[in-house]
Protein backbone atom coordinates (compact mmCIF):
# COMPACT_ATOMS: atom_id res chain seq x y z
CA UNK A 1 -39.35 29.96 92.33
CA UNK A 2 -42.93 29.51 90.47
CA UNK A 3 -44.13 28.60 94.03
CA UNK A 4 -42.23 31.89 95.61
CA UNK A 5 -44.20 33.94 92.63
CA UNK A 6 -47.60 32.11 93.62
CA UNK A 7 -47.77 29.65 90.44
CA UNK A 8 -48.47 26.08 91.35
CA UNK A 9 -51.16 24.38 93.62
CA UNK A 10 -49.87 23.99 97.51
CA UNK A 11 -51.27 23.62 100.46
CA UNK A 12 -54.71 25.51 101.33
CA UNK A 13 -54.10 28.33 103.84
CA UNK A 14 -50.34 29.16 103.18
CA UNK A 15 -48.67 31.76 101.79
CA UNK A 16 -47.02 30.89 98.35
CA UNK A 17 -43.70 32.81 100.10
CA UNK A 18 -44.31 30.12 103.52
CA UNK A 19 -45.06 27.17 101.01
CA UNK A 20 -42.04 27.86 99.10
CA UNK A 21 -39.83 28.02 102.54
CA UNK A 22 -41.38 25.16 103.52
CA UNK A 23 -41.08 22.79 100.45
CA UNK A 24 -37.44 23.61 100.61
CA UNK A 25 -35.06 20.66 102.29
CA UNK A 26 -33.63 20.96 105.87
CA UNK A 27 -30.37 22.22 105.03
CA UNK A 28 -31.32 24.46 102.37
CA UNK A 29 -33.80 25.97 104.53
CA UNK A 30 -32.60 27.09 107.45
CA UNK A 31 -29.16 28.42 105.80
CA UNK A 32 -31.35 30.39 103.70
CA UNK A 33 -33.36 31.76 106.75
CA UNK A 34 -29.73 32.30 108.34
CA UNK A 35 -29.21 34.55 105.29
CA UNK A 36 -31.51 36.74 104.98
CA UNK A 37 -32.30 37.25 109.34
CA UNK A 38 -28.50 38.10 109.31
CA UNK A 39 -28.51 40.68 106.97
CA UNK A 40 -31.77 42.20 108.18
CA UNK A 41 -30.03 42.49 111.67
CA UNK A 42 -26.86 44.05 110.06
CA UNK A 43 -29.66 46.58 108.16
CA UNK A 44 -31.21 47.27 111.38
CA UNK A 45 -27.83 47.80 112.96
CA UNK A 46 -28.55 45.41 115.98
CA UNK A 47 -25.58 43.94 114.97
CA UNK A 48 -22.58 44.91 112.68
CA UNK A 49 -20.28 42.51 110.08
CA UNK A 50 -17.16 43.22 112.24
CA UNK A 51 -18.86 40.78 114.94
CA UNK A 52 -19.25 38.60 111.96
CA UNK A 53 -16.28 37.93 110.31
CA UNK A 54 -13.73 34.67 110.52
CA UNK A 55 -10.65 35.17 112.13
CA UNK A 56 -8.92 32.75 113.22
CA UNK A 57 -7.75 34.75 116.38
CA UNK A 58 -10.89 35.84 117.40
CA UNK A 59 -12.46 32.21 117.25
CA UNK A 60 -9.83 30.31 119.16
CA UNK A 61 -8.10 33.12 121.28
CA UNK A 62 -10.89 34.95 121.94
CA UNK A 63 -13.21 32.27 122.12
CA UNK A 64 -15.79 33.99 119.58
CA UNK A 65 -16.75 30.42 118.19
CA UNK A 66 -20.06 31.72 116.27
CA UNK A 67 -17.55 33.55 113.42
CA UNK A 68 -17.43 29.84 112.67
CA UNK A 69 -21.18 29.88 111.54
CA UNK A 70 -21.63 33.55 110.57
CA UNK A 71 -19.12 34.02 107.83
CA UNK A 72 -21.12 31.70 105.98
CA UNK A 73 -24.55 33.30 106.30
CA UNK A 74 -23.23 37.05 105.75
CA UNK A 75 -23.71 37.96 101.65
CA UNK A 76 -23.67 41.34 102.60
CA UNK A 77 -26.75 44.59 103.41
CA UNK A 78 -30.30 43.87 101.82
CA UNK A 79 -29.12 44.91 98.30
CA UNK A 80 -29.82 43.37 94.78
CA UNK A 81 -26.65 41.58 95.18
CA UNK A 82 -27.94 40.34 98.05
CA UNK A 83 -30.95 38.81 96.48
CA UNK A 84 -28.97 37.32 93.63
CA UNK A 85 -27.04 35.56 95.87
CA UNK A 86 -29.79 33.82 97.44
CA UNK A 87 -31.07 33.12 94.72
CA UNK A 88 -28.53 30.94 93.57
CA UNK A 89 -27.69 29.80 97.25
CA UNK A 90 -31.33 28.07 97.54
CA UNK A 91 -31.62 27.04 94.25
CA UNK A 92 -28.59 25.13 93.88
CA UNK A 93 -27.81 23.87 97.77
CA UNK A 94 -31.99 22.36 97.20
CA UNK A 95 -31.44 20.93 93.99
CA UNK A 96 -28.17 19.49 95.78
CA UNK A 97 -30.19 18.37 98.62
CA UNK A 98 -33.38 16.93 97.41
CA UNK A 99 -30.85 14.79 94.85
CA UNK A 100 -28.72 13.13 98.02
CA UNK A 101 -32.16 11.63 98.83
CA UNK A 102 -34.47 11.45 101.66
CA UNK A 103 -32.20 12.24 104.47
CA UNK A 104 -29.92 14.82 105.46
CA UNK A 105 -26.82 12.93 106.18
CA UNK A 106 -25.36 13.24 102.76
CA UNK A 107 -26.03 16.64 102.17
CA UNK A 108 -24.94 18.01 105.90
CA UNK A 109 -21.47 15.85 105.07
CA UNK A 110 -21.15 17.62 101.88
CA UNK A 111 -21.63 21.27 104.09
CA UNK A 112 -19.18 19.57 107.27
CA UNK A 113 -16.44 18.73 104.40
CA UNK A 114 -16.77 22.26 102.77
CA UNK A 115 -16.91 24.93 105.30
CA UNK A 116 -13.88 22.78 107.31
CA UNK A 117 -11.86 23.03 104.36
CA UNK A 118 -12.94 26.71 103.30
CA UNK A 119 -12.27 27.88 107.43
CA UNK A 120 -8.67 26.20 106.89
CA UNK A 121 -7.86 27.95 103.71
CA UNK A 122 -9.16 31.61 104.74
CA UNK A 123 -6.42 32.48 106.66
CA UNK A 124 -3.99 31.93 104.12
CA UNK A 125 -6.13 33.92 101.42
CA UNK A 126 -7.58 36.56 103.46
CA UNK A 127 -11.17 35.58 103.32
CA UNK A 128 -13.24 37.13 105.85
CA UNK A 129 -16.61 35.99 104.80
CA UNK A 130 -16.80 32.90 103.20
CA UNK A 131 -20.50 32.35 102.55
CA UNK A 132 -20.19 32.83 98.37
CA UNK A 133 -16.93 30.74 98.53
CA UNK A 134 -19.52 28.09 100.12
CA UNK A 135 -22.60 28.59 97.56
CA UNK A 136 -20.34 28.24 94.56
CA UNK A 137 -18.64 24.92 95.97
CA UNK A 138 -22.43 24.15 95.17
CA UNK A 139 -22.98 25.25 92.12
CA UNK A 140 -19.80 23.53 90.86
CA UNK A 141 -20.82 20.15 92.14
CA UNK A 142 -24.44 20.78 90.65
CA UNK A 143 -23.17 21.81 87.34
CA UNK A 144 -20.82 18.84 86.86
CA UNK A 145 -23.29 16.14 88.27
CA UNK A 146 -25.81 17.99 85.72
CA UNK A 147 -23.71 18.52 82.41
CA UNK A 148 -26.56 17.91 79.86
CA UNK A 149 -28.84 20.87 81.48
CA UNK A 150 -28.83 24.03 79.65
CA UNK A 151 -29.40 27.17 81.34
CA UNK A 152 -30.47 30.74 80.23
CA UNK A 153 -28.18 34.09 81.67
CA UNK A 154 -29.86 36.92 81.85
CA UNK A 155 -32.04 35.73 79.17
CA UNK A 156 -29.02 36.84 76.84
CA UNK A 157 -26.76 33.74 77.21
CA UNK A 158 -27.25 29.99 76.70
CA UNK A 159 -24.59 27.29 77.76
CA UNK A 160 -24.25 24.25 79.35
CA UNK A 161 -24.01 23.59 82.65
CA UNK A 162 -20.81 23.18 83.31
CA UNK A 163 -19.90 26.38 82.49
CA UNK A 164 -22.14 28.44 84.73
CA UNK A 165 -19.26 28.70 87.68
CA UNK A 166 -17.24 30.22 85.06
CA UNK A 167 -20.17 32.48 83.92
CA UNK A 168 -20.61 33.61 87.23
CA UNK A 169 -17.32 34.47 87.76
CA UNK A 170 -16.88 36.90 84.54
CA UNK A 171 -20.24 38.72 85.55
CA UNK A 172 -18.71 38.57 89.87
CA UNK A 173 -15.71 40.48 87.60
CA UNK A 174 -17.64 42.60 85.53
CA UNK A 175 -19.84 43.82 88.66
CA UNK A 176 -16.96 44.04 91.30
CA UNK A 177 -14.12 44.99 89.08
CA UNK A 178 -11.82 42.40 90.85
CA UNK A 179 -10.71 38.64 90.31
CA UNK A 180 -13.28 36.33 93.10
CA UNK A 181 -11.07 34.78 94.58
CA UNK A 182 -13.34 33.68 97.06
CA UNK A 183 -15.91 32.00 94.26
CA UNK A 184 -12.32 30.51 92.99
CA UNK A 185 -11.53 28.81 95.91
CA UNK A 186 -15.03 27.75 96.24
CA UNK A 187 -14.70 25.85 93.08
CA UNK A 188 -11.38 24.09 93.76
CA UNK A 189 -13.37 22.74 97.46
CA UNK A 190 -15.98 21.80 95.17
CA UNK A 191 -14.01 20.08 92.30
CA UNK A 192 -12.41 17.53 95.02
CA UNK A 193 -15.55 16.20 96.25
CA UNK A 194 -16.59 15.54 93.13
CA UNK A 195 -13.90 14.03 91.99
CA UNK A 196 -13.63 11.89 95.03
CA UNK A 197 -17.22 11.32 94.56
CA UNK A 198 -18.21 10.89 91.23
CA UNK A 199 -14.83 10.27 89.40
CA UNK A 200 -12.82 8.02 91.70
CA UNK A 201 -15.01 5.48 92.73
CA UNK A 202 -15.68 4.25 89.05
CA UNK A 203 -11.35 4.23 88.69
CA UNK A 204 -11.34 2.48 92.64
CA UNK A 205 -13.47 -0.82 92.71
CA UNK A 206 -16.85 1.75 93.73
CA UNK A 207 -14.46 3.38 96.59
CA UNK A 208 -16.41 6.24 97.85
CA UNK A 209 -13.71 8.15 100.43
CA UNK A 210 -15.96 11.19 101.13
CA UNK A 211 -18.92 9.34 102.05
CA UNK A 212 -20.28 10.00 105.21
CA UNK A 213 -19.43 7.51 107.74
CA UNK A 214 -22.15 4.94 109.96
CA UNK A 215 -21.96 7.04 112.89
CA UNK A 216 -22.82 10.44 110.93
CA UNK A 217 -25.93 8.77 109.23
CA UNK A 218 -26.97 7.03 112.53
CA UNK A 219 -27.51 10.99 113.93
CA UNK A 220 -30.08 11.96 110.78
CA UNK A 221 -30.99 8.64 109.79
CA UNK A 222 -33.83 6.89 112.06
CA UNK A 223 -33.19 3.27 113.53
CA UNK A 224 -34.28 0.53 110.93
CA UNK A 225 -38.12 -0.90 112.29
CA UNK A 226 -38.63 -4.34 114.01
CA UNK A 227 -39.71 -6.13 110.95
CA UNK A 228 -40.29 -9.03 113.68
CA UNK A 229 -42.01 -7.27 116.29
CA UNK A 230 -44.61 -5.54 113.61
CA UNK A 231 -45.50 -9.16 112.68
CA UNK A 232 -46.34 -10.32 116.16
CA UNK A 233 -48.35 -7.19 116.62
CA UNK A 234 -49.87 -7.44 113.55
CA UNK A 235 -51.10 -11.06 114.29
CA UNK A 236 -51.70 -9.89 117.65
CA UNK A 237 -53.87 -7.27 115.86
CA UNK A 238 -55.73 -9.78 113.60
CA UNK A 239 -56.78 -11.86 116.39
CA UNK A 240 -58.61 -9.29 118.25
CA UNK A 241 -60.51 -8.14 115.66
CA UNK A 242 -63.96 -9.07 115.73
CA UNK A 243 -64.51 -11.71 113.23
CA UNK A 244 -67.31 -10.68 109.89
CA UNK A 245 -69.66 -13.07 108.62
């Protein structure tokens, strides 16, 4: 965010707004750009949040299969609740990220394994739009993998970690005047993948069910090099080059 605000060295002839895109991970990014494109085009009325929605009718009956991406990139019209939300969508899905290391495949599991589960559950709890649902599966998983960090609300409210779904929730309350559900449901999706991730392996001989499996991290993960074949070129290499005196 002290990149976004133009704080920080980066790279010479960028933006600080294009560094800070760009210094964000894979994931992160490009569901952020999702975000904030979609509900420009909703502003603009080029397109409307009927066409939008998940339903599970329109997707398989009527064949509408992007609802299955754009109820996750929908926050709602360029508002202030808008930017709070991606806010906390980038800075907790890249602090997520850039922790399940280099590559993507862990982090793009983590995203497969949530949205499936939220798309299954929407139906039965009326949940049109499920992109918060999805950010605060996030922020759960964050805050319990994190549960020494304090944080600062509003500048008026310091706590722990852990508690800042729960925060977040009482001010969704206070601002919407009605229980969010959706940000409920987001923390139950989160609170099993931790606990198959973080809790059960240490009870299971290091069992890790929601790990990604080979043939996911073959598609993001590039093929190990030829230790071998770099040798013989290498010596290859040394040969050829002229010899100094």
């Amino acid at each position: 965010m002290d990149n976004m605000l133009g704080g920080g060295g980066g790279a010479i002839g960028q933006f600080p707004l294009e560094q800070w895109f760009y210094e964000m991970p894979v994931c992160t990014r490009w569901w952020t750009a999702a975000t904030v494109a979609t509900s420009l085009l909703v502003q603009c009325h080029i397109i409307t949040p009927f066409q939008l929605f998940y339903s599970f009718r329109s997707v398989f009956v009527k064949n509408q299969f992007w609802r299955l991406l754009t109820t996750f990139v929908y926050f709602g019209p360029l508002s202030l609740d808008l930017l709070f939300h991606v806010f906390f969508l980038q800075r907790y899905s890249r602090l997520l990220e850039e922790s399940s290391g280099r590559s993507p495949a862990h982090f793009s599991w983590l995203l497969l394994y949530a949205t499936s589960t939220l798309l299954c559950l929407s139906p039965m709890l009326s949940m049109p739009f499920l992109g918060s649902a999805l950010s605060s599966s996030l922020v759960y998983i964050w805050s319990r993998r994190n549960p020494e960090t304090r944080l600062s609300f509003l500048g008026l409210l310091v706590f722990t970690a852990p508690y800042l779904p729960w925060v977040l929730m009482a001010f969704s309350l206070v601002l919407h005047g009605t229980v969010p559900k959706d940000e409920i449901c987001g923390v139950i999706v989160g609170h099993v993948w931790y606990f198959f991730s973080d809790v059960y392996p240490s009870l299971h001989n290091g069992q890790r069910p929601l790990d990604p499996p080979d043939w996911w991290r073959r598609i993001f993960e590039a093929r190990p090099t030829d230790t071998g074949a770099q040798e013989i070129n290498n010596e290859i290499a040394a040969a050829a080059a002229p010899e100094l005196r």
